[in-house]
Each structure stands twice: as structure tokens, then as C-alpha cells.
Protein backbone atom coordinates (compact mmCIF):
# COMPACT_ATOMS: atom_id res chain seq x y z
CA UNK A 1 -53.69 -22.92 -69.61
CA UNK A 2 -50.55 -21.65 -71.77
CA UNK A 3 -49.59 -22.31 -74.86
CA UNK A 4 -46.41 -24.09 -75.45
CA UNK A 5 -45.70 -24.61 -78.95
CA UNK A 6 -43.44 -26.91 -81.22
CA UNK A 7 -42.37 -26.27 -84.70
CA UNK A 8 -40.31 -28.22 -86.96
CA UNK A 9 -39.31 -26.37 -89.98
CA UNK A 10 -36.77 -24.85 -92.40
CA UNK A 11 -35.73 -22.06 -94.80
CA UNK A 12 -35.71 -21.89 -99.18
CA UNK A 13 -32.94 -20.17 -100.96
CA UNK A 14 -29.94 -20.55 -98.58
CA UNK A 15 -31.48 -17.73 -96.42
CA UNK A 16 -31.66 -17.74 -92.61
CA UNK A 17 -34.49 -16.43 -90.20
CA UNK A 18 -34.24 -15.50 -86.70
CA UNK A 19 -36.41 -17.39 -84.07
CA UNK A 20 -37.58 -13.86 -83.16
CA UNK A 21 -39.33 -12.78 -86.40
CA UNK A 22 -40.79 -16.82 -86.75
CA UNK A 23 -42.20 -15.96 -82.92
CA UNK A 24 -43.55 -12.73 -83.94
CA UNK A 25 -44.98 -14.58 -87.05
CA UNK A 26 -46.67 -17.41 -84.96
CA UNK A 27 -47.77 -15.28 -82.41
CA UNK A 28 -49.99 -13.78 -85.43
CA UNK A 29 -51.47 -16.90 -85.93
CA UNK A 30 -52.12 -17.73 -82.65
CA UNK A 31 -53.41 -14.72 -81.43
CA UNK A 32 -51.25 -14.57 -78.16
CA UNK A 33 -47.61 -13.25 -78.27
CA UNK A 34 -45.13 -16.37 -77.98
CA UNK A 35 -41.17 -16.15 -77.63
CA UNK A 36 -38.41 -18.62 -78.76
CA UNK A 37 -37.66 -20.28 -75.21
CA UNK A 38 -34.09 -20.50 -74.33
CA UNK A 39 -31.14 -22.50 -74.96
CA UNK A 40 -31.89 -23.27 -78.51
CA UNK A 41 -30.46 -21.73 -81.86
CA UNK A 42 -31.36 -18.70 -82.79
CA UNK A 43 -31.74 -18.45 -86.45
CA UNK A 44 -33.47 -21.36 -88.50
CA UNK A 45 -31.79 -22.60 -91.93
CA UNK A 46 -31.76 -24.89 -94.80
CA UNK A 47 -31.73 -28.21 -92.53
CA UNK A 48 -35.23 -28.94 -91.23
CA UNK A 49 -34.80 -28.06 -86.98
CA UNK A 50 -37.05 -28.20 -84.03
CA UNK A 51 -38.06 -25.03 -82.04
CA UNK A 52 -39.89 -24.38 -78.97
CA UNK A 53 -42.29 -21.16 -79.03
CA UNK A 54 -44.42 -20.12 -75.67
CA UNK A 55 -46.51 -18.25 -74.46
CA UNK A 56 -44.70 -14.62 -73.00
CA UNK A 57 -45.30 -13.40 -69.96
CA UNK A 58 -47.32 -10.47 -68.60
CA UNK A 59 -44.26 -9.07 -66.12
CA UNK A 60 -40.90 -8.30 -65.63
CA UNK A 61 -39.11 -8.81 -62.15
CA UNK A 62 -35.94 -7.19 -61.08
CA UNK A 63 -34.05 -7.90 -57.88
CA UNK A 64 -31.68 -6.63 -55.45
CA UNK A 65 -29.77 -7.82 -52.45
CA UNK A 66 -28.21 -6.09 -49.61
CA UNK A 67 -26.06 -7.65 -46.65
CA UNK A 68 -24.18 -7.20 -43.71
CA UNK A 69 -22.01 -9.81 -41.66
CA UNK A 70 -22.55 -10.22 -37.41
CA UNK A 71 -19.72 -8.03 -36.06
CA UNK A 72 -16.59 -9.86 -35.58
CA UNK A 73 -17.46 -12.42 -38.46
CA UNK A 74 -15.51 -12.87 -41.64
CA UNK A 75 -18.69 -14.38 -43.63
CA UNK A 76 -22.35 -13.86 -43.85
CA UNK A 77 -24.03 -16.82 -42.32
CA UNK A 78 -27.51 -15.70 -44.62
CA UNK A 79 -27.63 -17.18 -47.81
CA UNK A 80 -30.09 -16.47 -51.06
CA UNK A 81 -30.51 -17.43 -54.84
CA UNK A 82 -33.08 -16.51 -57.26
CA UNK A 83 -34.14 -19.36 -59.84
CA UNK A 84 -36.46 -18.37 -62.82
CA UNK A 85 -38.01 -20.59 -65.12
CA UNK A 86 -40.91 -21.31 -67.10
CA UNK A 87 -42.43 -18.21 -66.39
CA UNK A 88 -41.85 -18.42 -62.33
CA UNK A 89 -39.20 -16.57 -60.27
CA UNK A 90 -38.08 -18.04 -56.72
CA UNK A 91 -36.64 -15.72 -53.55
CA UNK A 92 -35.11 -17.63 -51.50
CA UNK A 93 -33.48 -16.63 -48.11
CA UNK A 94 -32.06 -19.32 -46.14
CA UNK A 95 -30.49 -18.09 -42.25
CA UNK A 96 -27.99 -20.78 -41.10
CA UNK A 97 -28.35 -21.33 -37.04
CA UNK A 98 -25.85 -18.61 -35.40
CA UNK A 99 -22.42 -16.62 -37.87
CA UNK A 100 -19.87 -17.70 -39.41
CA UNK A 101 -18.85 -20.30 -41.68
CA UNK A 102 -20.55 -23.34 -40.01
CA UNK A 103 -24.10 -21.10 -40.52
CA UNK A 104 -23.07 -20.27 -44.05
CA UNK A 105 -22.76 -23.76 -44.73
CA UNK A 106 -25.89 -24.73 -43.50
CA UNK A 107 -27.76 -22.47 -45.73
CA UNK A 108 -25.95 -22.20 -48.52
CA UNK A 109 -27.18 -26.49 -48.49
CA UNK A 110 -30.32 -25.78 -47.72
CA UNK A 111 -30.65 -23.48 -51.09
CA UNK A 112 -28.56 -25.97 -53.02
CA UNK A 113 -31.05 -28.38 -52.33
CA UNK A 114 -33.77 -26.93 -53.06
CA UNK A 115 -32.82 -25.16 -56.52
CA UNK A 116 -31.82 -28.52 -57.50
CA UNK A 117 -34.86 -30.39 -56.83
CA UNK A 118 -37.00 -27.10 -58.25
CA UNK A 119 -34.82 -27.11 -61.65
CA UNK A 120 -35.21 -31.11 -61.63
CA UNK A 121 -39.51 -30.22 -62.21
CA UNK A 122 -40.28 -31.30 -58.27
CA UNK A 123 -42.62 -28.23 -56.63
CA UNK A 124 -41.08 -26.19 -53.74
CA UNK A 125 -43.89 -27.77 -51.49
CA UNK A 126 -42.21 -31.68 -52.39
CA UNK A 127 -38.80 -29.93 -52.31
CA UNK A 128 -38.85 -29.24 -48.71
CA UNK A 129 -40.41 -32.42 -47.79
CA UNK A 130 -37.40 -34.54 -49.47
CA UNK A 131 -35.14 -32.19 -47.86
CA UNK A 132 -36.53 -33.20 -44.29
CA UNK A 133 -37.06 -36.77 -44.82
CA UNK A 134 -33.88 -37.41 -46.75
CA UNK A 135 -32.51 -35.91 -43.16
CA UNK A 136 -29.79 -34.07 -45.08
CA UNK A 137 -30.59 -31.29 -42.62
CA UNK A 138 -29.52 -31.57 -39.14
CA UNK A 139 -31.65 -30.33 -37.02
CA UNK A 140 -30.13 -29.88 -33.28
CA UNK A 141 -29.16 -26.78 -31.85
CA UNK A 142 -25.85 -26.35 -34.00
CA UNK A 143 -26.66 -27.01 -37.52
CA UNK A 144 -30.13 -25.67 -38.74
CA UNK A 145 -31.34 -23.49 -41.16
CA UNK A 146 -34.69 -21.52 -41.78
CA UNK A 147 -36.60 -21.70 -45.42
CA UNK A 148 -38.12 -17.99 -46.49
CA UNK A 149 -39.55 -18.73 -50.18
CA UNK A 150 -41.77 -16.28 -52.81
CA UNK A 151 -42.84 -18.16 -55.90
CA UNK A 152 -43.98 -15.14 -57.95
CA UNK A 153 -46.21 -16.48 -61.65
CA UNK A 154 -44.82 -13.60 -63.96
CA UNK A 155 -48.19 -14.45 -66.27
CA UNK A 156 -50.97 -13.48 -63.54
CA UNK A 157 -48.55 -11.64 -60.94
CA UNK A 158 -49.84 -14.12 -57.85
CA UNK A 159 -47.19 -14.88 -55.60
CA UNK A 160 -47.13 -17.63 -52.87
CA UNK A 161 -44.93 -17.50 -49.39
CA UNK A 162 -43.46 -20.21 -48.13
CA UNK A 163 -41.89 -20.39 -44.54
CA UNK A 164 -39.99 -22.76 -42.82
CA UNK A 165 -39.16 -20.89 -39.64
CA UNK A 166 -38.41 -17.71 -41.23
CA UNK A 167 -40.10 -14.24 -40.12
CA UNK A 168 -41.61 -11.96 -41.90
CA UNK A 169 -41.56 -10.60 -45.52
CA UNK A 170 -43.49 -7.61 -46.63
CA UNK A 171 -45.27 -6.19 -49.81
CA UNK A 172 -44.98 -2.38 -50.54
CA UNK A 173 -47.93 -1.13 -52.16
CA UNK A 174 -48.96 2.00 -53.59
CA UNK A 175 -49.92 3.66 -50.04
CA UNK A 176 -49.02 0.90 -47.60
CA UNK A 177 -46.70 -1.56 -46.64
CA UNK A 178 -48.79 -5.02 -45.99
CA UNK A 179 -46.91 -7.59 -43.57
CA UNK A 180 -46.72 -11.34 -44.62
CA UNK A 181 -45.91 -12.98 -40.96
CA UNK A 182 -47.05 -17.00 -40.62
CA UNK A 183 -48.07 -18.19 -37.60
CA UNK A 184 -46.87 -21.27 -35.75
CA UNK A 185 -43.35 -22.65 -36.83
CA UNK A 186 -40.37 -22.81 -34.07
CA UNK A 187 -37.22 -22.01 -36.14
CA UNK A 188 -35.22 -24.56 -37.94
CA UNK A 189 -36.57 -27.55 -40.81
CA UNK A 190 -37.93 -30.10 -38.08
CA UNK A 191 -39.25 -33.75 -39.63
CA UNK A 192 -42.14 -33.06 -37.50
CA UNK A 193 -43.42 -29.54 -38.11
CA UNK A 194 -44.93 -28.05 -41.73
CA UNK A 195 -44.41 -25.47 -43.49
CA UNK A 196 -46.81 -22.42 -43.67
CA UNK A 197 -47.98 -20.76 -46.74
CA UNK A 198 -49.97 -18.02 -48.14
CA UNK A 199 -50.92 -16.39 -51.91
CA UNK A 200 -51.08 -12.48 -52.47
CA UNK A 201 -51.66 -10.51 -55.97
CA UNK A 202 -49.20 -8.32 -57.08
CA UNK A 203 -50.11 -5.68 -59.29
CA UNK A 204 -47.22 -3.63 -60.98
CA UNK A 205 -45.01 -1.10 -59.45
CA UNK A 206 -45.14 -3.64 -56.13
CA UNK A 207 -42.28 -4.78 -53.87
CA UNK A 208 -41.43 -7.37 -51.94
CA UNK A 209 -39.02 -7.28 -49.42
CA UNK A 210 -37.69 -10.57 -47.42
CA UNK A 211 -35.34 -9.96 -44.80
CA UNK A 212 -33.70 -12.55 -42.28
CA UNK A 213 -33.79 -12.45 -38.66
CA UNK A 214 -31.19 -10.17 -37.74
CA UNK A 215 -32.85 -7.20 -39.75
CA UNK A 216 -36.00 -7.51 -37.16
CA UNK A 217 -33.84 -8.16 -34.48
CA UNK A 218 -32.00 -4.96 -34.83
CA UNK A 219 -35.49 -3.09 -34.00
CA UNK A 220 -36.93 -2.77 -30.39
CA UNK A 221 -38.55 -5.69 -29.84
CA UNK A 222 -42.41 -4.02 -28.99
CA UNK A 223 -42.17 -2.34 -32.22
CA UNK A 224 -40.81 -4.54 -34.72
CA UNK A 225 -42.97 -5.20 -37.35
CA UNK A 226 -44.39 -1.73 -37.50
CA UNK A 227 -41.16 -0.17 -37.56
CA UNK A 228 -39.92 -2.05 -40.35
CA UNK A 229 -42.62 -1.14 -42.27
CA UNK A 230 -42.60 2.59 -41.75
CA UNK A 231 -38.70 2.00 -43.08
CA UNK A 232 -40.21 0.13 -46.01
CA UNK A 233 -42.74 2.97 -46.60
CA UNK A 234 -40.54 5.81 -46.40
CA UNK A 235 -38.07 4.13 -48.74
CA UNK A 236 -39.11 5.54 -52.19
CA UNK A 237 -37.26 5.50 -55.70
CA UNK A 238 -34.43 3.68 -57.71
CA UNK A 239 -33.88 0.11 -58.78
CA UNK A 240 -34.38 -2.72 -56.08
CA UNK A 241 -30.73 -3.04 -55.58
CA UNK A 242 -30.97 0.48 -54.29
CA UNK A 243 -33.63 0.36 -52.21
CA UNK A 244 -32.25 -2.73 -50.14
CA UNK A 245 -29.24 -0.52 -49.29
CA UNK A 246 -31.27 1.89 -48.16
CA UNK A 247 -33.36 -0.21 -45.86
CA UNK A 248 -30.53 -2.15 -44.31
CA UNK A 249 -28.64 1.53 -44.18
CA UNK A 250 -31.82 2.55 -41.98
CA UNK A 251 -31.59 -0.38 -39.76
CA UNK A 252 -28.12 0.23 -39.25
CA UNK A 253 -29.00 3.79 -38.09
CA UNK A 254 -31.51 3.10 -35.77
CA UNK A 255 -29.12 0.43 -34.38
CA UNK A 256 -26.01 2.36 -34.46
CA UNK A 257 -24.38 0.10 -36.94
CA UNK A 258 -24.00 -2.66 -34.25
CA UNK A 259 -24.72 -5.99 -36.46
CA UNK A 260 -25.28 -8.41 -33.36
CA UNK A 261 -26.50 -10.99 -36.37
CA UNK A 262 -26.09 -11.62 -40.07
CA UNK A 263 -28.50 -9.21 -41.82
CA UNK A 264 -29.85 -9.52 -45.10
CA UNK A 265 -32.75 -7.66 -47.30
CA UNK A 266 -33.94 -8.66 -50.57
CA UNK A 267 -36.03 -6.69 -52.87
CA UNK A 268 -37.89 -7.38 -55.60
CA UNK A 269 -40.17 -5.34 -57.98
């Protein structure tokens, strides 16, 4: 329900124009306000060339990431990666089985995988499915990895969760912080369990924060989810990058710095 517009065309006179002012000129004529997508030229001239024009989008995501390796460790085991296109932005976290390099490994496939199949036009949903049956993950008790995905639509600011034996994210709102925990799934991809899913709104001036395992874990276990999101809560101000220090700096606290996992907390407004 976008507009996605293609224009062959070229200048008089020896003079150039920038896709920018043609954009601003179509999106007259249309009545919606299109952009010059990327990876093209940037200026039309003489020679008759073929540009791509669509549709903008209604928000703007930033992100940040904050980490900390298990004690004793010379590598985060955690990986993430953030893939925009076409109007859509993907968090991924990905927590390899355990520390170290063999768990770094292990998720840092798992996210290779998947951007790869994403960028190659195949939904996250089919992504993970090829993943399992293609058996490229092992999944015994040495070599797994969880799946933590948010697909935000910067045109309509829905976002959908996918998890595939990750915990839980949240969503800081004006007043409260809402929890996004999935029921069901034992950790790890397993050819015989699904994924679980779920769609919230964002409006603007929202967050959400995904954190692995080892951020929860560092929290008394009767008190978990609550806790983390009076942390969230209380965290106010700054640029995402900024606030996911100072929610992993909070863990640490309440844990006296005593990382007995690979902890990692991504923001994004």
C-alpha cells in the first residue's frame, strides 16, 4: 500500500539535477513525499537514466548497544546486528550456549544467517525455518544459540517480536515500562519447537530494550522482570547508546560487577 515509483528521464542544456529536488518535484505530483532510494546516482544528466523514487517513511530509529564479557573470558559470547531496508529495521540478539569463543561463534552464525536470507527478500518467519531444517545449527548441549528479533515498520511504527528461546525484551513508554516475555520455548533453535511472536505499536519517543540472558540473570531470581523494569523506568535522557550503558551500569551495581555470563542491552528509540 506504498508507492514505489520508476522514472526514466533526462536533462536539456547540459545542466544536471539532483535526485533530491526531482523527489521533491514528484512528491508534488503525487501528493505523498517520495525519496530517491539508495545506491543509485545522484544527479540526473543529458543521457536518458532510470531512477527509483518511494514512498518516505513516517520515523526515524536510532540504536545503541552496550556489553560486557563473563568474567574470565576474552570475548563476548552475545552477538547482534541491525539490518534496515525498505522501510523495516531488524534487532537482532543472538546468545551462543555458554562464553567464549565457541558461543561467539555460534551466534555470530546464527545472525549471519539470518541477515543473509532477510537481505536475499525471504521473511524472518521463513528465515528461521531454513536455518533449522538446513540443520546448520547444532543443537546439543554444546553448540546452540537463542533468536531475540524486533521487526519495527518505520511507516506505521508496529513492531513484531520474534523469539527463539530468548527472554524478555521490554518497551519504555511514556509512564511505564511494558514487558514482552513469550511463553513456551526451552532455549536453543530445536527442529521440533516454533518460534513465538507478538505485534505492539510504537508511538514516538518509545524504547525498546532487548537484553540477553545474563542481564536477567544478574537480578534475584523472584524479582527479575520487575526489577529490570524499574531500571528501565528510572533510566531517563540521552541518545540510546547512552541509555544502554546506563542500564547494564545498573545491573552491574546491583550485582557488584560480578559478570557470571555474557551481558548485553540494546536500545532502540
Amino acid at each position: 500500500h506504498r508507492i514505489r515509483l520508476f522514472v526514466s528521464l533526462r536533462t536539456k542544456n547540459g545542466r544536471t539535477v539532483s535526485t533530491q529536488d526531482i523527489g521533491r518535484a514528484l512528491s508534488g505530483l503525487m501528493g505523498r513525499k517520495l525519496v530517491p532510494e539508495k545506491n543509485q546516482k545522484l544527479f540526473a544528466g543529458e543521457k536518458y537514466q532510470l531512477f527509483a523514487f518511494t514512498e518516505d517513511v513516517s520515523f526515524e530509529l536510532l540504536y545503541g548497544v552496550s556489553r560486557r564479557m563473563k568474567d574470565g573470558e576474552t570475548v563476548c559470547g552475545d552477538s547482534y546486528g541491525v539490518l534496515q531496508q525498505q522501510g523495516q529495521t531488524f534487532l537482532c540478539l543472538s546468545d551462543g550456549m555458554g562464553s567464549g569463543p565457541v558461543a561467539k561463534q555460534t551466534s555470530e552464525h546464527v545472525l549471519n544467517l539470518l541477515e543473509e536470507l532477510v537481505e536475499c527478500g525471504f521473511t524472518k518467519e521463513t528465515a528461521f525455518h531454513m536455518i533449522n531444517t538446513a540443520a546448520l545449527i547444532k543443537c546439543d548441549d554444546e553448540s546452540y544459540a537463542t533468536m531475540d528479533i524486533c521487526q519495527v515498520n518505520l511507516y506505521t511504527g508496529m513492531c513484531e517480536f520474534l523469539k527463539a528461546g530468548a527472554c524478555a525484551s521490554f518497551i519504555f513508554r511514556e509512564q511505564y515500562v511494558e514487558c514482552v516475555s513469550l511463553p513456551g520455548m526451552a532455549p536453543g533453535l530445536q527442529m521440533q519447537s516454533d518460534y513465538e511472536k507478538t505485534r505492539k505499536k510504537l508511538l514516538s519517543g518509545n524504547y525498546v530494550v532487548m537484553v540477553t540472558d545474563g542481564v536477567l540473570e544478574a537480578l534475584p531470581p523472584e524479582r527479575q522482570m520487575p526489577m529490570m523494569q524499574e531500571i528501565i523506568l528510572h533510566t531517563t535522557g540521552g541518545t540510546p547508546a547512552e541509555l544502554s550503558r546506563r542500564i547494564l551500569e545498573k545491573v552491574l551495581n546491583l550485582c557488584r560487577f560480578a559478570a557470571n555470563d555474557d551481558m548485553t542491552v540494546l536500545v532502540a528509540g
